[in-house]
N, C-alpha and C. Protein backbone atom coordinates (compact mmCIF):
# COMPACT_ATOMS: atom_id res chain seq x y z
N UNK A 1 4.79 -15.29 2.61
CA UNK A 1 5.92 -14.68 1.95
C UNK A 1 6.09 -13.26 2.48
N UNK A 2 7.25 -12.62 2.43
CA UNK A 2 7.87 -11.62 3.01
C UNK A 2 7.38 -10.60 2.24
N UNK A 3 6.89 -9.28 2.54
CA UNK A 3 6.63 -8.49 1.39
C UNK A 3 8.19 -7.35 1.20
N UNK A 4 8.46 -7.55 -0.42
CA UNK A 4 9.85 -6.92 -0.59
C UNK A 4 9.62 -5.50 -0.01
N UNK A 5 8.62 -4.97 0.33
CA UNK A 5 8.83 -3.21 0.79
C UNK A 5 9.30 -3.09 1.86
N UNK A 6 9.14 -4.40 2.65
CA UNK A 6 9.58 -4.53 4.33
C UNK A 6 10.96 -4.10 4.56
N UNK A 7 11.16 -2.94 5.48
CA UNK A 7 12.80 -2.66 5.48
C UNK A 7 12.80 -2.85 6.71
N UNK A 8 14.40 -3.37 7.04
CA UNK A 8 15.09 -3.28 8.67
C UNK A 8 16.35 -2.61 8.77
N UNK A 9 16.15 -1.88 10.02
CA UNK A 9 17.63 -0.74 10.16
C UNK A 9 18.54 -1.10 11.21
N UNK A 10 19.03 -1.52 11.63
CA UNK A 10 19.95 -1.78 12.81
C UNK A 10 21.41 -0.45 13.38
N UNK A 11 21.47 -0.58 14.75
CA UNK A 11 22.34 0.09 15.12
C UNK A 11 23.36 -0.29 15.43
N UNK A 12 23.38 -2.03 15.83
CA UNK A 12 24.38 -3.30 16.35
C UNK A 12 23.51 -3.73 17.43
N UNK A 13 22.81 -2.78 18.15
CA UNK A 13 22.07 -3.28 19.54
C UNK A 13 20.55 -3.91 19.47
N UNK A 14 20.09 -3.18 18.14
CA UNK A 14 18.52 -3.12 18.34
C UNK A 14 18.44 -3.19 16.69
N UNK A 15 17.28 -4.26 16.17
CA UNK A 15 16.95 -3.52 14.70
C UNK A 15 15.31 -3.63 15.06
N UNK A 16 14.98 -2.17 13.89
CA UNK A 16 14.15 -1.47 13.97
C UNK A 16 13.31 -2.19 12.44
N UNK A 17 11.75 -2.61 12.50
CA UNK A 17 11.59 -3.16 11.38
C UNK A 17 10.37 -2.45 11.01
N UNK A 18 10.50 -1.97 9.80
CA UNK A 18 9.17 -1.06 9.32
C UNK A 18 8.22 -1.57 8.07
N UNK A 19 6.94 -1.88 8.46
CA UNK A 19 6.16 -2.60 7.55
C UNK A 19 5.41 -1.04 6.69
N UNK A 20 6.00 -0.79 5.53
CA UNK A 20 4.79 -0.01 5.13
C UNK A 20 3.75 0.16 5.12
N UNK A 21 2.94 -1.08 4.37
CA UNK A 21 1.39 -1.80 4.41
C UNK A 21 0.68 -1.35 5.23
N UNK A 22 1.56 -1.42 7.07
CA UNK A 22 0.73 -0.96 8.30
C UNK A 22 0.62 0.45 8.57
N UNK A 23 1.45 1.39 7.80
CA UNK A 23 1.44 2.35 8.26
C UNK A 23 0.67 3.64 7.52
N UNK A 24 0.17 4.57 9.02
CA UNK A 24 -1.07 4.93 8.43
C UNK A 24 -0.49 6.62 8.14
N UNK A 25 0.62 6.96 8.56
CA UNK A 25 1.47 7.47 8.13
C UNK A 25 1.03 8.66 9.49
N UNK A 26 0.94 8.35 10.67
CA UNK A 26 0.65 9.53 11.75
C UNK A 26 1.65 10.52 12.26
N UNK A 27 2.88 10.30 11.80
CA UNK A 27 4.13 11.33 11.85
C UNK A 27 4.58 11.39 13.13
N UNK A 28 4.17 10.22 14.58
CA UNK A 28 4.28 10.11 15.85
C UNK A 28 6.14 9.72 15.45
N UNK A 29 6.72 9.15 14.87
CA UNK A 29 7.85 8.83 14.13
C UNK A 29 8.68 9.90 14.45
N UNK A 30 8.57 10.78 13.62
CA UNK A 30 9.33 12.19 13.09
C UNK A 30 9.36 13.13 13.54
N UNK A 31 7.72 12.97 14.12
CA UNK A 31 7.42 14.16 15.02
C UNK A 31 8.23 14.18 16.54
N UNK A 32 9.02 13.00 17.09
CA UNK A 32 9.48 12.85 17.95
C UNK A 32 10.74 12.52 18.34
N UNK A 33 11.48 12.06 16.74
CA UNK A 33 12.43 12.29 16.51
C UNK A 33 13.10 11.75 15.11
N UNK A 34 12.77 13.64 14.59
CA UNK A 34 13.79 13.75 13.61
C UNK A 34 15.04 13.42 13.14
N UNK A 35 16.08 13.18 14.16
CA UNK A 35 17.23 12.55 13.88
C UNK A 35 17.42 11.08 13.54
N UNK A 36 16.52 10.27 13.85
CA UNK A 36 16.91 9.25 13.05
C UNK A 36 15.39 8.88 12.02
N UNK A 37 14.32 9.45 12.25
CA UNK A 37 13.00 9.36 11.16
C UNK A 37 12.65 10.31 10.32
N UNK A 38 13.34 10.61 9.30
CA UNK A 38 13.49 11.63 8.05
C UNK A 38 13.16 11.39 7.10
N UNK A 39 11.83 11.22 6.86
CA UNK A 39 10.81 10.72 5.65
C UNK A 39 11.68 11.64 4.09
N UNK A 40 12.24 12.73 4.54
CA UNK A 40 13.01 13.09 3.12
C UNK A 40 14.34 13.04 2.70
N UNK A 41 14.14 12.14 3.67
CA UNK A 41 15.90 11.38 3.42
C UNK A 41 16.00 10.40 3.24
N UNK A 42 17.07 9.35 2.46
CA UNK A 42 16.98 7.91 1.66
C UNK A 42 18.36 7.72 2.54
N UNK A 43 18.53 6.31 3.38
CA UNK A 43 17.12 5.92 4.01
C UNK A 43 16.49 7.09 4.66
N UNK A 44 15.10 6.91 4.77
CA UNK A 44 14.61 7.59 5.79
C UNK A 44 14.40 7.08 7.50
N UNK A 45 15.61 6.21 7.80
CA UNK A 45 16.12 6.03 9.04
C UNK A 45 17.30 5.73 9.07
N UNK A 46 17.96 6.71 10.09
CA UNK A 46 19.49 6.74 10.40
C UNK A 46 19.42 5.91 11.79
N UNK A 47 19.96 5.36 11.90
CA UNK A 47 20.15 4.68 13.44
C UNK A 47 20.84 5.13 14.28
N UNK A 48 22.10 5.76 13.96
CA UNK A 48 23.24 6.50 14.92
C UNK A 48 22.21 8.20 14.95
N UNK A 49 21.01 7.96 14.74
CA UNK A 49 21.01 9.80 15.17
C UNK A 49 19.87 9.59 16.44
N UNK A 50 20.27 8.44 17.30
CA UNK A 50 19.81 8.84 19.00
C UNK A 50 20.28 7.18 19.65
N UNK A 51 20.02 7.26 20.74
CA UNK A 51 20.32 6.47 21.65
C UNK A 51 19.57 5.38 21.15
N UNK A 52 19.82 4.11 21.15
CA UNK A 52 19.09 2.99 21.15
C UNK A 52 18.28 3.25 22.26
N UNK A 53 18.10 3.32 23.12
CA UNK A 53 16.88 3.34 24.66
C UNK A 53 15.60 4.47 23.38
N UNK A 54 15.97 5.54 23.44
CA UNK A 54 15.54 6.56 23.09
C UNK A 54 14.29 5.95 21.48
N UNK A 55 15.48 5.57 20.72
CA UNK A 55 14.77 5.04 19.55
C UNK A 55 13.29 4.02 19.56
N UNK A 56 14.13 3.34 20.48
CA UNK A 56 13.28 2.43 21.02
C UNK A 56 11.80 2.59 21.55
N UNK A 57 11.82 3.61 22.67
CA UNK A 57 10.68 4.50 22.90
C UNK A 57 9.82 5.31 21.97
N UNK A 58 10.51 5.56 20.92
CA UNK A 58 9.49 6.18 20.02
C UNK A 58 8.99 5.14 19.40
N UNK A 59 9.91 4.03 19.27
CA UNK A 59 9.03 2.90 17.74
C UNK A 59 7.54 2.26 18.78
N UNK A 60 7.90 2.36 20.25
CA UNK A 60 6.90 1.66 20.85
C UNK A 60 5.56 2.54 20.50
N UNK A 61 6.01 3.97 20.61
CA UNK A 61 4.47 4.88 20.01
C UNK A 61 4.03 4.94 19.27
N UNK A 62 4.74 3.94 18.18
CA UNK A 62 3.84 3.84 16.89
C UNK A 62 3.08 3.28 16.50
N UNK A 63 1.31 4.23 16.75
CA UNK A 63 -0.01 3.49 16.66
C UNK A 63 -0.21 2.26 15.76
N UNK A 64 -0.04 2.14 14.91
CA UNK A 64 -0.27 0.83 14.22
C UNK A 64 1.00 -0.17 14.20
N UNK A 65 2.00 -0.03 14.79
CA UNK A 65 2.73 -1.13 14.96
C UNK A 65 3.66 -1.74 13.74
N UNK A 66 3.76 -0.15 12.95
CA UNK A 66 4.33 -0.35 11.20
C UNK A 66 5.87 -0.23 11.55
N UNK A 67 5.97 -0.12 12.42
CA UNK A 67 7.50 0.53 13.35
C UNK A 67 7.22 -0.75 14.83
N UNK A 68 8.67 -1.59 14.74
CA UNK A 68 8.74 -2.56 15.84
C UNK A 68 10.32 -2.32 15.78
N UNK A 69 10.57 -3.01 17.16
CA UNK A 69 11.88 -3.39 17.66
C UNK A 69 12.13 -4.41 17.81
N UNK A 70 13.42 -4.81 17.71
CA UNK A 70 14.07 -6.36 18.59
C UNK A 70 15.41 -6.24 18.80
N UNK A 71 15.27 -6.72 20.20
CA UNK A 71 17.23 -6.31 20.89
C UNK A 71 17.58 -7.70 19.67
N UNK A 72 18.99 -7.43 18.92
CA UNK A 72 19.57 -7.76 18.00
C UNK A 72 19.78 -9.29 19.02
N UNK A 73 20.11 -9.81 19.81
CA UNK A 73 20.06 -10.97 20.55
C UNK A 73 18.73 -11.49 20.46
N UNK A 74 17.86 -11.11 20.38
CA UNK A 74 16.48 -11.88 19.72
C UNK A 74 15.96 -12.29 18.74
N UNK A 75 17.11 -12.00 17.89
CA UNK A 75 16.43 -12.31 16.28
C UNK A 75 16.66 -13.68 15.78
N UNK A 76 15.78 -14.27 15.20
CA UNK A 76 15.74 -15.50 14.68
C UNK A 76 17.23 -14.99 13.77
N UNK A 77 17.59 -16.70 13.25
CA UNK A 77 18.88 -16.68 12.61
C UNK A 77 18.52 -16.19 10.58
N UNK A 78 16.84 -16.12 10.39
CA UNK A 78 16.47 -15.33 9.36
C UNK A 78 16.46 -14.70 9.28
N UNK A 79 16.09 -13.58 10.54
CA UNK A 79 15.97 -12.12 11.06
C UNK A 79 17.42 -11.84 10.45
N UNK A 80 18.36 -12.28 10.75
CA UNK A 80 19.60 -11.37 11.24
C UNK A 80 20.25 -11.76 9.63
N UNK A 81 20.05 -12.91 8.68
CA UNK A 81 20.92 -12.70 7.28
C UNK A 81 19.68 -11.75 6.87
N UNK A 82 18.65 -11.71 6.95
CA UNK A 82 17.95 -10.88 5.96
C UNK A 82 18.24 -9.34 6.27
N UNK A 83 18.96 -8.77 7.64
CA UNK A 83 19.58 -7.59 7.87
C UNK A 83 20.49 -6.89 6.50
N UNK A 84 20.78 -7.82 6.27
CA UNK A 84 22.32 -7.99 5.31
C UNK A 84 22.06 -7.69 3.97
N UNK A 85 20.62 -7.92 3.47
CA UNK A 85 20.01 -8.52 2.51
C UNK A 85 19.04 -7.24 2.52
N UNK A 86 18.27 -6.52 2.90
CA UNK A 86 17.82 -5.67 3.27
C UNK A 86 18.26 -4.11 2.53
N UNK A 87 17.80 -3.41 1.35
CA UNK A 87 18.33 -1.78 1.38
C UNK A 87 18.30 -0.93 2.14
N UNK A 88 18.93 -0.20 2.53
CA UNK A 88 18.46 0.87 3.55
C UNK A 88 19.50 -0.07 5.38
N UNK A 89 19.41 -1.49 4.69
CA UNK A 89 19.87 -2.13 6.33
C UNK A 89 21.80 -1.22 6.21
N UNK A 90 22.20 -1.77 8.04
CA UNK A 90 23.63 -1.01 8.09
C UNK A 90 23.82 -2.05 8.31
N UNK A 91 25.02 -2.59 7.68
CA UNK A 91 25.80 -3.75 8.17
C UNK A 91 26.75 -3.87 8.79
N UNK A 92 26.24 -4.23 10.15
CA UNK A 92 27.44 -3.11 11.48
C UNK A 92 27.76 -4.97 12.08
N UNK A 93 28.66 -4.92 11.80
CA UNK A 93 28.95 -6.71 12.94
C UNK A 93 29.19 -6.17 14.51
N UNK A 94 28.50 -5.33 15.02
CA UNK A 94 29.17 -4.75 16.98
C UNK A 94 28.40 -6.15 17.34
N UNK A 95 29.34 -6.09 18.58
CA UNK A 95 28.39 -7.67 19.84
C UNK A 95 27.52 -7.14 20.32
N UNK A 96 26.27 -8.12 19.90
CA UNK A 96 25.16 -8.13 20.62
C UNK A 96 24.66 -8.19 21.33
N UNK A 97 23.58 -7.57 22.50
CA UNK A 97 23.23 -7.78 23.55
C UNK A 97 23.10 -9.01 24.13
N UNK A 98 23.42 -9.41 25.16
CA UNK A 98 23.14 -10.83 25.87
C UNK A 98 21.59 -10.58 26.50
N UNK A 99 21.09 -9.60 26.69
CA UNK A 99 20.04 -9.83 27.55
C UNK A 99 18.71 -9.47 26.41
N UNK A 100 17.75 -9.97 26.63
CA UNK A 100 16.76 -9.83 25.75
C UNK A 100 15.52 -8.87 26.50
N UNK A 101 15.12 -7.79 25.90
CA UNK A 101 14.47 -6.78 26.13
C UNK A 101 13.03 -7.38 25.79
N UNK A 102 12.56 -7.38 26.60
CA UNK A 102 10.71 -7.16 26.16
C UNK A 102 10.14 -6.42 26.50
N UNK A 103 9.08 -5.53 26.06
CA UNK A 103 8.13 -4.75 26.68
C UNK A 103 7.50 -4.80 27.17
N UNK A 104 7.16 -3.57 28.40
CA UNK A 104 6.82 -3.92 29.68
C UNK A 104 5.41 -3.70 29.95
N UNK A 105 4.63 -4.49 30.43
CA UNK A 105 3.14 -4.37 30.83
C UNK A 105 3.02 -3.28 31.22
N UNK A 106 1.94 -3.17 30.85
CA UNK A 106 1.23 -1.75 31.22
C UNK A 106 -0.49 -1.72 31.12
N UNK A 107 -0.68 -0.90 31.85
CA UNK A 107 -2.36 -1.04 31.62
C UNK A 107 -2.90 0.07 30.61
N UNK A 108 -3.88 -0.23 29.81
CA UNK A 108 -4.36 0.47 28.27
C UNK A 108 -4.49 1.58 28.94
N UNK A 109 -4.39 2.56 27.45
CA UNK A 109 -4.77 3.57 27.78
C UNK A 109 -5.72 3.96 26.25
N UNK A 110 -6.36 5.05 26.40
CA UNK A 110 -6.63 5.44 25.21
C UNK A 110 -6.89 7.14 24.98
N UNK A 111 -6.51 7.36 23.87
CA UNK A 111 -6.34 9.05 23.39
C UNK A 111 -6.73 8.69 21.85
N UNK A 112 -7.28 9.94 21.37
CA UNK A 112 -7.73 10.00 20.02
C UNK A 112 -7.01 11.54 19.52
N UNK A 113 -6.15 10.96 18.42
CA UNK A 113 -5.23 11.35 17.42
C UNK A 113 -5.98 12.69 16.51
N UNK A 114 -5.76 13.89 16.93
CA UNK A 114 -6.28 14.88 15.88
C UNK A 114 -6.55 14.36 14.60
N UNK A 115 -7.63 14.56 14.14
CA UNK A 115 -7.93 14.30 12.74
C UNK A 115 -8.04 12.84 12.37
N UNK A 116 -7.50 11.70 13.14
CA UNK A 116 -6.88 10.51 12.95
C UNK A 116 -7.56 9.85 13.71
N UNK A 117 -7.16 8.13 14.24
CA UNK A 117 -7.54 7.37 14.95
C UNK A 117 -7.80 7.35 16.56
N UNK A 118 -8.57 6.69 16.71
CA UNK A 118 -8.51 6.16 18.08
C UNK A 118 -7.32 5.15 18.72
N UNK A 119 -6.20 5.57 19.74
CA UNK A 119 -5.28 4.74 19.68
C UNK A 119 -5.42 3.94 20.94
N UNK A 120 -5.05 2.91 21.05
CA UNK A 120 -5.61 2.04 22.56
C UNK A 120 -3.69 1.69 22.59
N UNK A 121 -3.66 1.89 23.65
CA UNK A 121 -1.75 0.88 23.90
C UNK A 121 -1.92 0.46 25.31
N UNK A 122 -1.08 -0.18 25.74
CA UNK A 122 -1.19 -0.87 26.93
C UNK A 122 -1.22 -2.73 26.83
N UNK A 123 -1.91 -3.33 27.49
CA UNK A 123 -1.77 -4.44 27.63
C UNK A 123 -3.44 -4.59 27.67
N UNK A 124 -4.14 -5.76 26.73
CA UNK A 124 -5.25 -5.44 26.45
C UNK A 124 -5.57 -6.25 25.11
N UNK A 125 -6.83 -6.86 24.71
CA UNK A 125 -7.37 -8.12 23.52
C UNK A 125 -8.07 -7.85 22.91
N UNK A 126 -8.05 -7.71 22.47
CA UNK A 126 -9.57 -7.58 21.28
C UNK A 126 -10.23 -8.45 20.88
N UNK A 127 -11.36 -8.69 21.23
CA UNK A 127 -12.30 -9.60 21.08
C UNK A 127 -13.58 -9.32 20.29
N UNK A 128 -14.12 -10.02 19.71
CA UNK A 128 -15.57 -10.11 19.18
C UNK A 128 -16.84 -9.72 19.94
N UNK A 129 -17.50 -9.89 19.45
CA UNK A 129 -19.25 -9.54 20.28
C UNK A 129 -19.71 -11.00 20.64
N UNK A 130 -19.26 -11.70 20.42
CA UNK A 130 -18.89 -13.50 21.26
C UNK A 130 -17.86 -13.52 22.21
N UNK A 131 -17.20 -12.37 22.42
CA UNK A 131 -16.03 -12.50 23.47
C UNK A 131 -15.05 -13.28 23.16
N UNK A 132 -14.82 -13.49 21.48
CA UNK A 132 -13.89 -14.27 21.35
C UNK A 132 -12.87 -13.82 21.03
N UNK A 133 -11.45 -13.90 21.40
CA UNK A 133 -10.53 -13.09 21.11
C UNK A 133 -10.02 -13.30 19.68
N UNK A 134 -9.79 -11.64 19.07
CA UNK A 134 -9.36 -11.39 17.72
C UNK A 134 -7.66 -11.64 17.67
N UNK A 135 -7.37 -10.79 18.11
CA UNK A 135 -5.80 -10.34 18.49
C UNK A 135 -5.35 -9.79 19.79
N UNK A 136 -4.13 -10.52 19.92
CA UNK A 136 -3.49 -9.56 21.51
C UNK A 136 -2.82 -8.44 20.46
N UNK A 137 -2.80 -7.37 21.60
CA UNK A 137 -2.53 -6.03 20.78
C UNK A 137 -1.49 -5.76 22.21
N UNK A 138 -0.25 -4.67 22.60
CA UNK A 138 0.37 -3.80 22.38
C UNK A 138 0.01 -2.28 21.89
N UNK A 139 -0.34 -2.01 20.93
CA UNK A 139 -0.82 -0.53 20.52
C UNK A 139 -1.90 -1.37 19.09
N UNK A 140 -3.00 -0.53 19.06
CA UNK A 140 -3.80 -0.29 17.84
C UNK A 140 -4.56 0.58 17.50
N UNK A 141 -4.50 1.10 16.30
CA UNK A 141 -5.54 1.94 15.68
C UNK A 141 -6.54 1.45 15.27
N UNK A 142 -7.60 2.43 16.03
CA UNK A 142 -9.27 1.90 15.65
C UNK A 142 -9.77 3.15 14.85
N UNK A 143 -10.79 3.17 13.84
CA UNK A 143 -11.22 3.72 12.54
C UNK A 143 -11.86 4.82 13.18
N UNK A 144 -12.28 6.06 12.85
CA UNK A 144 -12.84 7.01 13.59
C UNK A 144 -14.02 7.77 12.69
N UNK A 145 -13.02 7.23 10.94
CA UNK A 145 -13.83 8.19 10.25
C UNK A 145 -15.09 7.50 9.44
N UNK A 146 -15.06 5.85 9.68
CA UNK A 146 -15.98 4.99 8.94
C UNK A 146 -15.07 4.67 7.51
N UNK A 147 -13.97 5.44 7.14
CA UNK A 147 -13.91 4.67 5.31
C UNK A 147 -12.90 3.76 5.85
N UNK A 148 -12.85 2.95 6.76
CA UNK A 148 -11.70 2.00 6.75
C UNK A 148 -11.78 0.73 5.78
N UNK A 149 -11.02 0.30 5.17
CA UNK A 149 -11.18 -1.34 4.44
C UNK A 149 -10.99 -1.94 5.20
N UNK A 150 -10.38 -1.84 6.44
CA UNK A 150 -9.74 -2.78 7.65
C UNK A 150 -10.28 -2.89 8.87
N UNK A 151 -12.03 -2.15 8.58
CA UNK A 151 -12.85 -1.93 9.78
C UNK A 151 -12.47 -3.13 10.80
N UNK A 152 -12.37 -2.98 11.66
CA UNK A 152 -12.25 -1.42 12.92
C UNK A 152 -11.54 -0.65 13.23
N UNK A 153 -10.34 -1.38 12.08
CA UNK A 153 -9.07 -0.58 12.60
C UNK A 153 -8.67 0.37 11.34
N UNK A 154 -8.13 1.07 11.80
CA UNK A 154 -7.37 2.61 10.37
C UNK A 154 -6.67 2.38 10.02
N UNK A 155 -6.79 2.12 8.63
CA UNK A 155 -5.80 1.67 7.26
C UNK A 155 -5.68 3.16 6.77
N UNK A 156 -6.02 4.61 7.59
CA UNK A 156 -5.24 5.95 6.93
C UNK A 156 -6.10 6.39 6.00
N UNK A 157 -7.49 5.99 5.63
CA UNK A 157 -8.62 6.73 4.40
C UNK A 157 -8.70 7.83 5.34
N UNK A 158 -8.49 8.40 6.57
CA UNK A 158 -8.70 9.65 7.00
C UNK A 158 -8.52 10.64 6.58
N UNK A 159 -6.86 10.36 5.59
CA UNK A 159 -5.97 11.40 5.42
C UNK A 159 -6.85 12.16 3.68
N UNK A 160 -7.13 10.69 2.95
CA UNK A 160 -7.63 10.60 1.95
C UNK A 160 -8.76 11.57 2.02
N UNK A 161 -9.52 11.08 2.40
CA UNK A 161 -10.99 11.41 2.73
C UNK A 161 -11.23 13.20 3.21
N UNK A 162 -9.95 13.32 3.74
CA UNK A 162 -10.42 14.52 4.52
C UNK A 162 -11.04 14.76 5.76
N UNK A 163 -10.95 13.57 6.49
CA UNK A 163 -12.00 13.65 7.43
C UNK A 163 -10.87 14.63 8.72
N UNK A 164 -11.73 15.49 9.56
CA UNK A 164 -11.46 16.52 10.41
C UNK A 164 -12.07 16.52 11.50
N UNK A 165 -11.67 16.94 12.34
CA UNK A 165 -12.41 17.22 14.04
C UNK A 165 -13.40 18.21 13.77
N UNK A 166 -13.20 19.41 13.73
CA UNK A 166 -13.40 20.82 13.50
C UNK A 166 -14.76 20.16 12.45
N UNK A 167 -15.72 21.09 13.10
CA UNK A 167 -17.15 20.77 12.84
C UNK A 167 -17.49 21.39 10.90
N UNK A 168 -18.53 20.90 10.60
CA UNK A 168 -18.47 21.46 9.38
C UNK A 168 -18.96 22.88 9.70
């Protein structure tokens, strides 16, 4: 079942789908662009405040993957009434892309998030200590500070916790 907090924003080209649950709240969002990710604004996503290309590029930086895309030509035929159905959704009827966008391989990388997670993105599996694969990943956050419930990965007790770089 769908969880009701799940919102989707559309521009006509692209909708943007944001899982709360996943998000660990790292401000990579807002911090990169304010014009359409305005946590103090209802919605707190405007779609007309940047380029679809542009938008797009930021939702891909978002470490835990609480922020996704889909060119509006890719959406299942549930995807697109539940747009409609959706608070916060725009109900824009523009024609939809014919060509379907996927994201493009790349090889991992990894950087660790002030105060925050370890982020891995790229193209790349996660596997067990049997080598058995967990999940294909795109971007993930791995736990840095130990209070995760979601060990290995950061469910955000960082923020809670207090945990810091800067030595005691």
């Amino acid at each position: 079942m769908t969880d009701p907090r799940n919102r989707q924003y559309t521009n006509g080209e692209i909708t943007v789908f944001w899982t709360p649950s996943k998000c660990i709240h790292a401000t990579t969002c807002f911090r990169e662009l304010i014009e359409v990710f305005n946590p103090g604004r209802r919605p707190w996503v405007e779609m007309k405040g940047a380029s679809t290309r542009r938008i797009s590029e930021v939702v891909d930086r978002c470490p835990t993957q609480a922020l996704e895309w889909k060119e509006n030509s890719a959406l299942t035929k549930a995807e697109k009434l539940a747009q409609h159905k959706t608070p916060g959704s725009e109900e824009n009827p523009q024609t939809l892309s014919e060509s379907g966008r996927k994201r493009g391989d790349k090889p991992a990388s990894v950087r660790i998030m002030k105060d925050g997670p370890i982020v891995v993105e790229g193209n790349f599996s996660i596997v067990d200590s049997d080598d058995n694969p967990l999940k294909p990943a795109k971007m993930t956050s791995f736990c840095r500070c130990g209070h995760s419930l979601n060990m290995p990965y950061c469910d955000g007790r960082h923020r809670k916790i207090g945990f810091t770089d800067e030595p005691s």
